[in-house]
Protein backbone atom coordinates (compact mmCIF):
# COMPACT_ATOMS: atom_id res chain seq x y z
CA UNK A 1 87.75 149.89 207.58
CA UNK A 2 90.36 149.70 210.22
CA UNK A 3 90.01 145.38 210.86
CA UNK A 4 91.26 145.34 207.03
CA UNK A 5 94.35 146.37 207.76
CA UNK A 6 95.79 146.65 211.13
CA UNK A 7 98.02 143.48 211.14
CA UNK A 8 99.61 144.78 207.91
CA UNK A 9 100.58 148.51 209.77
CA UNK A 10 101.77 146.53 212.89
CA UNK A 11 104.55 144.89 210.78
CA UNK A 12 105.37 148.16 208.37
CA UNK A 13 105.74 150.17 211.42
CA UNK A 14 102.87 151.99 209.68
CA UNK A 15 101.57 152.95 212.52
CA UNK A 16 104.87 155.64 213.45
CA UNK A 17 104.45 159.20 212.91
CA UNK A 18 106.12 161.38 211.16
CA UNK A 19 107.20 163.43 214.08
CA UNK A 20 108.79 161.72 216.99
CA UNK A 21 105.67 159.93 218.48
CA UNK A 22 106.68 156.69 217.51
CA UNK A 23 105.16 153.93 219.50
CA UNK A 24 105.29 150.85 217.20
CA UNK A 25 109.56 149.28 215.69
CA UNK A 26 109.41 147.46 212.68
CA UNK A 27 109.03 143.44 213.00
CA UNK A 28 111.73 141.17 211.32
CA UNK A 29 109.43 139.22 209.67
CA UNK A 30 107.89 141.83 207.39
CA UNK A 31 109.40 144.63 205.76
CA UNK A 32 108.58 146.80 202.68
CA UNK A 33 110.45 145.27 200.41
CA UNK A 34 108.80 142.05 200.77
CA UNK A 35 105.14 143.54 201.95
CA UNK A 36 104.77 145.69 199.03
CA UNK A 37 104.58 142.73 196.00
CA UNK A 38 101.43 142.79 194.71
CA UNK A 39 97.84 145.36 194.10
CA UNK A 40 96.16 143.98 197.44
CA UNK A 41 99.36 145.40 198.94
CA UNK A 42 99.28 148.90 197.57
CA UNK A 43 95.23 149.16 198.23
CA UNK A 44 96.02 147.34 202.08
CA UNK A 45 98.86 150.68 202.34
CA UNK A 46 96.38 153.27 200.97
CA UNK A 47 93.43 152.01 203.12
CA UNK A 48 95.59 152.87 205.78
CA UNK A 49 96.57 156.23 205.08
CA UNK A 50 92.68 157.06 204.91
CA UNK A 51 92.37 155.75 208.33
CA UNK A 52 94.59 158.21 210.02
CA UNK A 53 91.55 160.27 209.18
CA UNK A 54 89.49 158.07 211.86
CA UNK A 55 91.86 158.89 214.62
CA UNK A 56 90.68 160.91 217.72
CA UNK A 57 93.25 163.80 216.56
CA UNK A 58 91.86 164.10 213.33
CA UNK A 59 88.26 163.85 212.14
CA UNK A 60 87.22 161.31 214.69
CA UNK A 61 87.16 164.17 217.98
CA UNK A 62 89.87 166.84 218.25
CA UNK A 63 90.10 168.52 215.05
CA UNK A 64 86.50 169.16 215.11
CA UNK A 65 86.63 170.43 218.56
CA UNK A 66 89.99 172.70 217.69
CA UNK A 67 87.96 174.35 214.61
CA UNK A 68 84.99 175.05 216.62
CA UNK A 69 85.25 175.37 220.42
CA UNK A 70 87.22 178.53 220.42
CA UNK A 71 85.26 180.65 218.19
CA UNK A 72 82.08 182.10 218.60
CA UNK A 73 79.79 179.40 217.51
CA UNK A 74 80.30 177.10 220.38
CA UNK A 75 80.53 176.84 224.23
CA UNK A 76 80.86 174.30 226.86
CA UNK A 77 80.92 173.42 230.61
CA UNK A 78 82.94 170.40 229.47
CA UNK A 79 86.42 170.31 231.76
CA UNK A 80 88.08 168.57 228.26
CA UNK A 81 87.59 171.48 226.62
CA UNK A 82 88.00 173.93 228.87
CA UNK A 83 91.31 175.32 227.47
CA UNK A 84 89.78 175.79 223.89
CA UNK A 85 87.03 177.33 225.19
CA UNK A 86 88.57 179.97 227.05
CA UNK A 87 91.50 180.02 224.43
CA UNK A 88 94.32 179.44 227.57
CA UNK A 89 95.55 176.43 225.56
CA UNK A 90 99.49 175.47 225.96
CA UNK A 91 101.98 172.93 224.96
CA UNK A 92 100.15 170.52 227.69
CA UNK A 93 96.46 170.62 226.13
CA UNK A 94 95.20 167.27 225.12
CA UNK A 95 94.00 168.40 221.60
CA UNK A 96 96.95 170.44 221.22
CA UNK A 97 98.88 167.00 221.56
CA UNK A 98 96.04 164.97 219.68
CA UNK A 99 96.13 167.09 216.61
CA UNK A 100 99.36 167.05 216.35
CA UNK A 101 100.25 163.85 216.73
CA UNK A 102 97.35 162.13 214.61
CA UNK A 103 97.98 164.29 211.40
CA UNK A 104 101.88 163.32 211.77
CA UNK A 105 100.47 160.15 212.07
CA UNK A 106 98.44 160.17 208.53
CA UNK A 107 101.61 161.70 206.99
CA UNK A 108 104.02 158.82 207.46
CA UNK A 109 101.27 155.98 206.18
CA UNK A 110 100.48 158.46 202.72
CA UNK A 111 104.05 159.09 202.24
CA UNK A 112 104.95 155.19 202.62
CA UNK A 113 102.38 154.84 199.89
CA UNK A 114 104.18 157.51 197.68
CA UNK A 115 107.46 155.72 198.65
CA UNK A 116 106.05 152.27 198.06
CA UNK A 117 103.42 151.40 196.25
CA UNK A 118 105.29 152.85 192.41
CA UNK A 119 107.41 149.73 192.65
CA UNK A 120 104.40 147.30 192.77
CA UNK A 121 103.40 145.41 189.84
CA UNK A 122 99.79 146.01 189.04
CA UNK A 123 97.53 148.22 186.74
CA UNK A 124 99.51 150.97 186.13
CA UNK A 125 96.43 153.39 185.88
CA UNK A 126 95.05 152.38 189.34
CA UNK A 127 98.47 152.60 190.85
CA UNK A 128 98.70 155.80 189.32
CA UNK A 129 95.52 156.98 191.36
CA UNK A 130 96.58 155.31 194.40
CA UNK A 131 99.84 157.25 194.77
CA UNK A 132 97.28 160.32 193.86
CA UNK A 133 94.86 159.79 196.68
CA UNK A 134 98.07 159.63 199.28
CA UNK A 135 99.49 162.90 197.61
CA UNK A 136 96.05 163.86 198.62
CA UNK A 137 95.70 162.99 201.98
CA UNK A 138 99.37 164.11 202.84
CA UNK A 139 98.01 167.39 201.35
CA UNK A 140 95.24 167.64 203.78
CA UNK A 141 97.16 166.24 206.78
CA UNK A 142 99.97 168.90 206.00
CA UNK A 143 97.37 171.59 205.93
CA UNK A 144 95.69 170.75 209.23
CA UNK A 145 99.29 170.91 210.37
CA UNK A 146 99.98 174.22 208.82
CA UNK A 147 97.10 176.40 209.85
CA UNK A 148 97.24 174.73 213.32
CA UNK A 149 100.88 174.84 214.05
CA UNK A 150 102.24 177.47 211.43
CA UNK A 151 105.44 176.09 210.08
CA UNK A 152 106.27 172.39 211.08
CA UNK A 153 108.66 170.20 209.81
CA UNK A 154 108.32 169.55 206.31
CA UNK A 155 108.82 165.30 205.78
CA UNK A 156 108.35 163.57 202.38
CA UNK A 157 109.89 160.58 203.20
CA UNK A 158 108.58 158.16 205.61
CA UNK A 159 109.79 157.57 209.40
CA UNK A 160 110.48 153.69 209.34
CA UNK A 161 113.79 153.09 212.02
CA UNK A 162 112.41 155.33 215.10
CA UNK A 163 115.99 156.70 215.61
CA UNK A 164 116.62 160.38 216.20
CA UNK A 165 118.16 161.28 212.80
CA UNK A 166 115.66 159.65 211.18
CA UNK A 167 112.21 161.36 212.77
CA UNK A 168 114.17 165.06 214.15
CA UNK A 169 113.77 167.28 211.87
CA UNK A 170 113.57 171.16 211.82
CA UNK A 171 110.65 172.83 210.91
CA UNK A 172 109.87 174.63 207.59
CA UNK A 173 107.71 178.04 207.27
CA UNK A 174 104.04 177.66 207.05
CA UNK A 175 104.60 178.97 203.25
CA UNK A 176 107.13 176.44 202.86
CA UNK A 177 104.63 173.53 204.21
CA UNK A 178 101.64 175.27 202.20
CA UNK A 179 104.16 175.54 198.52
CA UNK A 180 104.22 171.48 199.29
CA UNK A 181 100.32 171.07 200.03
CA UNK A 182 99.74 173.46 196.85
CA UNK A 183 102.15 171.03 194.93
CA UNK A 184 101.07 167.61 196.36
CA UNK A 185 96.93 168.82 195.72
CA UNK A 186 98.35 169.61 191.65
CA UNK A 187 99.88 166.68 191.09
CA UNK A 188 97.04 164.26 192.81
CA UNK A 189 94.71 166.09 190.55
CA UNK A 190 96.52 164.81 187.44
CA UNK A 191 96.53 161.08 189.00
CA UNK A 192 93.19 160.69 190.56
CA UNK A 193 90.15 158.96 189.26
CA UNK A 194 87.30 161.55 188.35
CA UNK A 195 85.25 159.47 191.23
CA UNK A 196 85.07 156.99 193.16
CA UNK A 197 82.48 155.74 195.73
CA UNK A 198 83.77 156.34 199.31
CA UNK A 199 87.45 157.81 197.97
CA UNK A 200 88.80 160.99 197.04
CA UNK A 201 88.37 162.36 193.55
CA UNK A 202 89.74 165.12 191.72
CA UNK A 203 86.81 167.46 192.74
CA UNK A 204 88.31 166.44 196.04
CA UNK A 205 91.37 167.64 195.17
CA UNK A 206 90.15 170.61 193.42
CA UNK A 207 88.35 171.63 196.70
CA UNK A 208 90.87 171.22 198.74
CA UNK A 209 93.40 173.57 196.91
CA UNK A 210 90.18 176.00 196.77
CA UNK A 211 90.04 176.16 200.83
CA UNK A 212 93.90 176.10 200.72
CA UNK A 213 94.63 179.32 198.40
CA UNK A 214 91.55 180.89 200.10
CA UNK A 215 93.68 180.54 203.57
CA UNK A 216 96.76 182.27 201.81
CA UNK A 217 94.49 184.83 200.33
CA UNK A 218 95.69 184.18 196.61
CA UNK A 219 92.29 185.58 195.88
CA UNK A 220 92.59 184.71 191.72
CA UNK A 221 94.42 180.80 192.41
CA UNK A 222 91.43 180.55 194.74
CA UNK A 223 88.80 181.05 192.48
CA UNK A 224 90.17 179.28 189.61
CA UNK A 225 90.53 176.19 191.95
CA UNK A 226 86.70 176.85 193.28
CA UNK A 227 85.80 177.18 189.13
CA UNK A 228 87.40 173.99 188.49
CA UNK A 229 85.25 171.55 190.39
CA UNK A 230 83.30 169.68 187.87
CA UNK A 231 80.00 168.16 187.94
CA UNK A 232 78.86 168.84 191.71
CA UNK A 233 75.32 170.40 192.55
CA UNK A 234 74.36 171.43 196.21
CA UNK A 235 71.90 168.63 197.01
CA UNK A 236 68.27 169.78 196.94
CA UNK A 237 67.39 170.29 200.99
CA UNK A 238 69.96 171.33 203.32
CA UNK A 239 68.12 168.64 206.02
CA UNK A 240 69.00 165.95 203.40
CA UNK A 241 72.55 166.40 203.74
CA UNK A 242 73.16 165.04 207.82
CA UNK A 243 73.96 162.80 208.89
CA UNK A 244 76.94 162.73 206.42
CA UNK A 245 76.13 158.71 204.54
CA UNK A 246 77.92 158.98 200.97
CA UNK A 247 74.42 159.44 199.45
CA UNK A 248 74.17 158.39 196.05
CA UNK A 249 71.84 161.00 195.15
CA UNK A 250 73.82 164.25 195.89
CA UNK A 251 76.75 165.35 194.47
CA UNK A 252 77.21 168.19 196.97
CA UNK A 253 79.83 165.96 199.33
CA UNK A 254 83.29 166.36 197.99
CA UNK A 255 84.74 164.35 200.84
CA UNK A 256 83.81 162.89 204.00
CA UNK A 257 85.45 160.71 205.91
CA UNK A 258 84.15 156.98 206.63
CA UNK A 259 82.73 155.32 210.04
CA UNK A 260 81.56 151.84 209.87
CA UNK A 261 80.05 152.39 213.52
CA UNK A 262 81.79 149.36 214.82
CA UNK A 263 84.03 148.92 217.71
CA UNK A 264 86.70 149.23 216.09
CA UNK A 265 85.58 151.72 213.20
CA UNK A 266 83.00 153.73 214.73
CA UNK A 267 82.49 157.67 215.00
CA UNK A 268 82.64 158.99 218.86
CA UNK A 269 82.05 162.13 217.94
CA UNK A 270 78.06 162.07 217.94
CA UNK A 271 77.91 160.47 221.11
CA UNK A 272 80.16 163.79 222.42
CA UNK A 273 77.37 166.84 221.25
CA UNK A 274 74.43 165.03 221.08
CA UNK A 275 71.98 164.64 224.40
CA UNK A 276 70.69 161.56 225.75
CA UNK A 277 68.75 159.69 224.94
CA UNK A 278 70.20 160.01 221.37
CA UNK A 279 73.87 159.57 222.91
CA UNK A 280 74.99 156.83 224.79
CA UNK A 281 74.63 158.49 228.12
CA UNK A 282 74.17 161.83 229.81
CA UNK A 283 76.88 164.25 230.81
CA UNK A 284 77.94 168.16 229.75
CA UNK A 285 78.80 167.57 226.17
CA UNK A 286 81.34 169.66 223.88
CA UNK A 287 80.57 172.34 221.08
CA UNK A 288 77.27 173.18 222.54
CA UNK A 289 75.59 176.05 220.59
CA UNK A 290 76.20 179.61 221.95
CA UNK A 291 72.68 181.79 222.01
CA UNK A 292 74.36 184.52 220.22
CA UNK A 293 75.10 181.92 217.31
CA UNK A 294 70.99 181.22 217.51
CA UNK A 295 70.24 184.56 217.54
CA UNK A 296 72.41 185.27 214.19
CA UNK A 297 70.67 182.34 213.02
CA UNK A 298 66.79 183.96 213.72
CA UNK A 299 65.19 180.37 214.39
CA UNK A 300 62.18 181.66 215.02
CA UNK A 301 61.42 182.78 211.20
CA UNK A 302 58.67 180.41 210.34
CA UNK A 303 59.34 180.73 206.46
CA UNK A 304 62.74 182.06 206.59
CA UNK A 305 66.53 180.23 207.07
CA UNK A 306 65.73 176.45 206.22
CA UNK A 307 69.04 175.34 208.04
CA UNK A 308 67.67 176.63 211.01
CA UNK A 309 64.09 176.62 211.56
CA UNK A 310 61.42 174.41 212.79
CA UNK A 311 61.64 170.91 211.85
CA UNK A 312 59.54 168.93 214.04
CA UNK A 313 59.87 166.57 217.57
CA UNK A 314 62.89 164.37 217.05
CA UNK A 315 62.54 160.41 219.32
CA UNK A 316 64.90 158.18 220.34
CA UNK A 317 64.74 154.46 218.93
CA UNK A 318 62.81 153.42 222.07
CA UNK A 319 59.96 156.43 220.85
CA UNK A 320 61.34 158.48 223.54
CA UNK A 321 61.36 162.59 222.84
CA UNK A 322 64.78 163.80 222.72
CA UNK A 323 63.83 167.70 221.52
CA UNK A 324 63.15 169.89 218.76
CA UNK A 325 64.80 169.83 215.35
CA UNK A 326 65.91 173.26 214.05
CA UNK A 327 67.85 171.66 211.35
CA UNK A 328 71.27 172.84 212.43
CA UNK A 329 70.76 172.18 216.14
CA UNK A 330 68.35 170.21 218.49
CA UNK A 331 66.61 171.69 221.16
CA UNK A 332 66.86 168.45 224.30
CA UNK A 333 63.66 168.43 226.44
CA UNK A 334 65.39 165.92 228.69
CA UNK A 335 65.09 165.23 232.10
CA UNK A 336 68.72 165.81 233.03
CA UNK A 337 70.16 169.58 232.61
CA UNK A 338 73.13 167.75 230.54
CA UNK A 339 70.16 167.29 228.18
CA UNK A 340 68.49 170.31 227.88
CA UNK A 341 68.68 173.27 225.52
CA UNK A 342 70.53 173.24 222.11
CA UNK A 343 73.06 170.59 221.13
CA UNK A 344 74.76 170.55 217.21
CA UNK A 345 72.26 168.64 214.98
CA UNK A 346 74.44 167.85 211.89
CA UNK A 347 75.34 164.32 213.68
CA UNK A 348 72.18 162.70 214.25
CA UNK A 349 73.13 158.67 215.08
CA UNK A 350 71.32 156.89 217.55
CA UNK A 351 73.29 155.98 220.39
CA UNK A 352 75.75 152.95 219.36
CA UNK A 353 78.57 152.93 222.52
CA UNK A 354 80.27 155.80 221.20
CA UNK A 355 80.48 154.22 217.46
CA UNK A 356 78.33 155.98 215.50
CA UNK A 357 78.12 155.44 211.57
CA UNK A 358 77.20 158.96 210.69
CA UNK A 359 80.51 160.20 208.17
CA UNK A 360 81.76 163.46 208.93
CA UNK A 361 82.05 166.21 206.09
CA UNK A 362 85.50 167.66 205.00
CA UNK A 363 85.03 169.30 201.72
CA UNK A 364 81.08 170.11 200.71
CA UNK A 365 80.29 172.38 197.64
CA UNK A 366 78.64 174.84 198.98
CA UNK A 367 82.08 175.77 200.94
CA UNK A 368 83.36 175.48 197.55
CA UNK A 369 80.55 177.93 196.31
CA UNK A 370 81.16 180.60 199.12
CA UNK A 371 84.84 180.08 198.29
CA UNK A 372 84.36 181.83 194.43
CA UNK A 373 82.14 183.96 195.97
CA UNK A 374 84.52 185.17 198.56
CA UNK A 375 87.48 185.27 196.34
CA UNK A 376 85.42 187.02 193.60
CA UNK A 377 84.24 189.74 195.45
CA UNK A 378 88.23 190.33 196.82
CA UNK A 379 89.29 190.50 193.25
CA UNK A 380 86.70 192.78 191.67
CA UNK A 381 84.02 193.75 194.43
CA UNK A 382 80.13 193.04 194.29
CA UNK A 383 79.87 191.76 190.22
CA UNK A 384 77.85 188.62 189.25
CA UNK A 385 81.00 186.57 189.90
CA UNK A 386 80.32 186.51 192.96
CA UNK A 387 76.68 187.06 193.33
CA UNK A 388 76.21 184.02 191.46
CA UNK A 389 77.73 181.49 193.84
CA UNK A 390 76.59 183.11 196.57
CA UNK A 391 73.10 183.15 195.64
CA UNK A 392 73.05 179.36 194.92
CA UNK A 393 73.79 179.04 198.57
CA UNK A 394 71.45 181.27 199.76
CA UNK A 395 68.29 179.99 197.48
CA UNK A 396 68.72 176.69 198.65
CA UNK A 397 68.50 177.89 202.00
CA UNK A 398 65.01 179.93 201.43
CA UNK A 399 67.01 183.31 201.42
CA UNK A 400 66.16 185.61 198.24
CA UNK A 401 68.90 186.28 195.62
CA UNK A 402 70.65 188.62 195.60
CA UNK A 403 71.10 191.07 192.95
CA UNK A 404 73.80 194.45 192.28
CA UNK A 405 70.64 196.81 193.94
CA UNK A 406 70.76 194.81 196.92
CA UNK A 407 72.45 196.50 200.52
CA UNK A 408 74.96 193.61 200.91
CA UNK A 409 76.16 194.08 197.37
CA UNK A 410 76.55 198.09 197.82
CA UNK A 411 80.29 197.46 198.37
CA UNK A 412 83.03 195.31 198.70
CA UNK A 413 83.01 195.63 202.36
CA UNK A 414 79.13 194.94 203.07
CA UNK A 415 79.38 191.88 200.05
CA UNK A 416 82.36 190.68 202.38
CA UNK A 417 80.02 190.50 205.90
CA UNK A 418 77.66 189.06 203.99
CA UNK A 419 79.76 186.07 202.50
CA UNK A 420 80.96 186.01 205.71
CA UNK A 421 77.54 185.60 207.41
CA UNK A 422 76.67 182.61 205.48
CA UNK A 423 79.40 180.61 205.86
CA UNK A 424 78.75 180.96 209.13
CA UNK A 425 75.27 179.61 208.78
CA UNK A 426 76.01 177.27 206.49
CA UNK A 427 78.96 175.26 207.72
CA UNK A 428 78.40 176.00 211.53
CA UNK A 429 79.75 172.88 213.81
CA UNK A 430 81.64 171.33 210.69
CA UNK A 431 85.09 172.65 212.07
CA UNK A 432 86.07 175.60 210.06
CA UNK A 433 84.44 178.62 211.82
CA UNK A 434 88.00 179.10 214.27
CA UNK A 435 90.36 178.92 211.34
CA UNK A 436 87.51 181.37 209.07
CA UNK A 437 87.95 183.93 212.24
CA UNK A 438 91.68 183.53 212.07
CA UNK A 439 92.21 183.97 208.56
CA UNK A 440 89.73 187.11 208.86
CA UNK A 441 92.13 188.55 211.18
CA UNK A 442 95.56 187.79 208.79
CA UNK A 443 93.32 189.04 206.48
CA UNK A 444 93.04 192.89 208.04
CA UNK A 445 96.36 192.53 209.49
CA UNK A 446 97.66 192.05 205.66
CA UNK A 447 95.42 195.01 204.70
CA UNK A 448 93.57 197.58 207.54
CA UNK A 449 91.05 198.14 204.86
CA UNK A 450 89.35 194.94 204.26
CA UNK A 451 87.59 194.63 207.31
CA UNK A 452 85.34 191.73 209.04
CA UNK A 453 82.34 192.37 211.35
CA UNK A 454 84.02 189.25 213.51
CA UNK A 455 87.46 187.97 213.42
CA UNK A 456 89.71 185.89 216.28
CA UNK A 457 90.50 188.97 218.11
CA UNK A 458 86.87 190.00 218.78
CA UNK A 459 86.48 186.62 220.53
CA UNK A 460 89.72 186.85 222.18
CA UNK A 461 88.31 190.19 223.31
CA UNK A 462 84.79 188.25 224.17
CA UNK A 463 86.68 186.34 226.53
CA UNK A 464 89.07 188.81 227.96
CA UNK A 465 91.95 187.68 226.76
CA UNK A 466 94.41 190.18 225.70
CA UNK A 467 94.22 190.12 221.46
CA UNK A 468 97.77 188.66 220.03
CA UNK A 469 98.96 187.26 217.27
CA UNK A 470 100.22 184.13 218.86
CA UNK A 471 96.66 182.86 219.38
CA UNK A 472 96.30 182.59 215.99
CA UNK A 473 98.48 179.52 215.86
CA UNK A 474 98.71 176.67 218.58
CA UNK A 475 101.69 176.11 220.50
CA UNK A 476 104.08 172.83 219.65
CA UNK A 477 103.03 169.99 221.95
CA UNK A 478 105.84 169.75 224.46
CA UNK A 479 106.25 165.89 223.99
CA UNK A 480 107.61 167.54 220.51
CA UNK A 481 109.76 169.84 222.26
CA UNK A 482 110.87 166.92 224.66
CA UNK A 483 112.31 164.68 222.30
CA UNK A 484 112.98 166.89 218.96
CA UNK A 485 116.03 169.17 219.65
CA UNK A 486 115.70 170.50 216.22
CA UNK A 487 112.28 172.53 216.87
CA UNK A 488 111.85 175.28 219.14
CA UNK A 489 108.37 176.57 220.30
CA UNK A 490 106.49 178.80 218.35
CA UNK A 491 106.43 182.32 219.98
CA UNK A 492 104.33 184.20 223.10
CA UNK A 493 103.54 180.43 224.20
């Protein structure tokens, strides 16, 4: 993906963010008005918006790491990730930085397309769904922002001269920058093609705005927006689903982003949790499985949790034994501690130099599923509304329906911890158990009755760190603060 298009970003300063980490000035010899003239242009512009997806800040490393290494799911003896696993991150922290940076990043290339690409003369319907998929993607990148960073500054207009006034701007509330994704997700819905292979779709959309009005706890907007996606099934075995490959045959994946698994388009990521010799090399790898998560999990039930039981010896390409499959994790037998014990199985490329081809998931539908479920069950309690959902998820993982005489659907509260519990299960490693623990917590803190048996202050507690409110939200990278007079640093950091 990323050889199409690089030379192209070099001379439309593409490759600025939309906060002040710009590293690239615009060349004379290109500029939008004479880059943007015909559809190879627009696509060229939109390809690259999709790859600020591939960065190491977004879903090529750090965002994975942010949503998972602080919660309870994952652990590590990794120095890189020491800060996020003993939640003493600051303005300094690599991913802190990373995450930041890279989603900026994607911002600036989708809204160039938004700025751009309605002046080109070409189909009008596909360069209707073109300026869709970037309303899209600045939807998502604005939403990692939000959640992340609370309120940011707000930019719908792209960076292009580098100077101050241009890139310093003051931040807007996290409502503010959530009212735009809510907008941006509505109106790509209207423009984007129904689907697409290896692009965003509607149901993309749909999903998105599902996970997005979940986070602000508009329990009824959330459900509608679950109820909306159209055509999607959860594919028939969970196994079937990883690695993440765009397969034809399921219409469970809503989105995933794409790695060719070449040097310069590859997926690090595997070769970061997986042991040796499935990774590259050996050393103490991130997002390691914590044996409280495998004890939730009950491997050991021979005829019980398919996403985490028994699945047979997993090899190398040479025919060496790596470990034991339980689905959801690997067990490494290797020689070298680094190798030994459980590692995240939902990545499973052989080692390729840190470029792996396996996609990684953003929006699957059995989130989507637990997301009606969830909201359902905040509106009116334990009905078949949410039973329904629910139960899809948990027959296709071996677990019996559930119906209105069952324990977990004797209330609200024991339906909730139950909902809870399997999107734990179900999406563990995929990066959203941190920002399901913190939304658990706004969620009590909004209302002291609708409790969660774990939220981001019982793992702040976990690891003895005082429970606050300002953990809930990263601090602004200081390379921000440095050269952006405009925003100040968000509070107790």
């Amino acid at each position: 993906m990323k050889k199409y298009f690089i030379p192209a970003l070099g001379a439309l300063s593409l490759l600025a963010s939309c906060s002040s980490f710009l590293d690239k000035q615009p060349l004379d010899t290109i500029t939008p008005n004479n880059f943007f003239q015909n559809a190879n242009d627009a696509e060229a512009s939109l390809t690259a918006a999709y790859d600020g997806l591939q960065q190491n800040g977004t879903y090529g490393q750090d965002l994975m790491t942010m949503g998972e290494m602080p919660s309870d799911n994952c652990t590590s003896t990794n120095g890189d990730v020491n800060a996020l696993e003993k939640l003493i991150w600051n303005s300094t922290t690599s991913q802190v930085g990373n995450v930041y940076r890279s989603n900026y990043l994607g911002v600036n290339r989708a809204n160039i397309v938004i700025k751009y690409v309605p002046t080109v003369a070409m189909d009008t319907a596909r360069r209707s769904q073109i300026v869709g998929e970037a309303k899209f993607l600045r939807a998502l990148y604005y939403f990692n922002l939000a959640r992340a960073y609370g309120g940011v500054p707000l930019r719908l207009a792209p960076s292009e001269s580098g100077a101050p006034s241009d890139v310093n701007t003051a931040p807007s509330t996290q409502d503010q920058v959530y009212d735009q994704v809510v907008t941006d997700l509505q109106q790509a819905i209207k423009q984007m093609a129904n689907s697409q292979n290896n692009r965003a779709s509607k149901n993309s959309a749909r999903a998105l705005l599902a996970r997005v009005q979940l986070t602000r706890r508009n329990w009824a907007a959330a459900l509608a927006a679950a109820n909306s996606v159209t055509g999607a099934s959860l594919a028939p075995t969970f196994n079937g689903l990883f690695p993440a490959k765009n397969q034809a045959s399921s219409t469970e994946s809503l989105f995933e982003v794409q790695f060719f698994g070449n040097a310069d388009g590859g997926n690090l990521y595997p070769d970061e949790i997986l042991p040796s010799p499935l990774a590259t090399y050996s050393y103490p790898k991130f997002n390691i499985p914590t044996n409280e998560l495998i004890a939730f999990a009950d491997t050991s039930l021979a005829n019980g949790d398919r996403r985490w039981i028994n699945n047979g010896i997993v090899t190398s390409s040479t025919g060496a034994r790596v470990g034991r499959s339980y689905v959801s994790i690997i067990i490494g037998s290797g020689a070298n501690n680094n190798d030994q014990g459980p590692f995240v199985y939902k990545w499973r490329s052989i080692g390729n130099g840190f470029n792996s081809a396996d996609n990684t998931y953003v929006l699957r539908y059995a989130e989507t599923l637990l997301t009606a479920a969830e909201a359902s069950n905040e509106l009116s309690g334990p009905t078949a509304t949410a039973l329904v959902p629910l139960n899809q998820v948990r027959q296709r993982a071996g677990l019996a329906a559930l119906t209105a005489a069952s324990p977990q659907a004797a209330s609200k509260e024991t339906l909730r911890a139950e909902i809870d519990r399997q999107r734990r299960l179900e999406l563990a490693f995929e990066g959203e158990r941190w920002w399901d623990l913190v939304r658990y917590a706004r969620h009590t803190l909004a209302d002291p009755t609708a409790t969660h048996p774990v939220t981001a202050f019982t793992v702040m507690q976990q690891m003895k760190v005082a429970p606050d409110q300002h953990l809930l939200i990263f601090p602004i990278p200081q390379s921000e603060l440095n050269s952006n007079p405009l925003i100040k640093q968000n509070p107790g950091y």
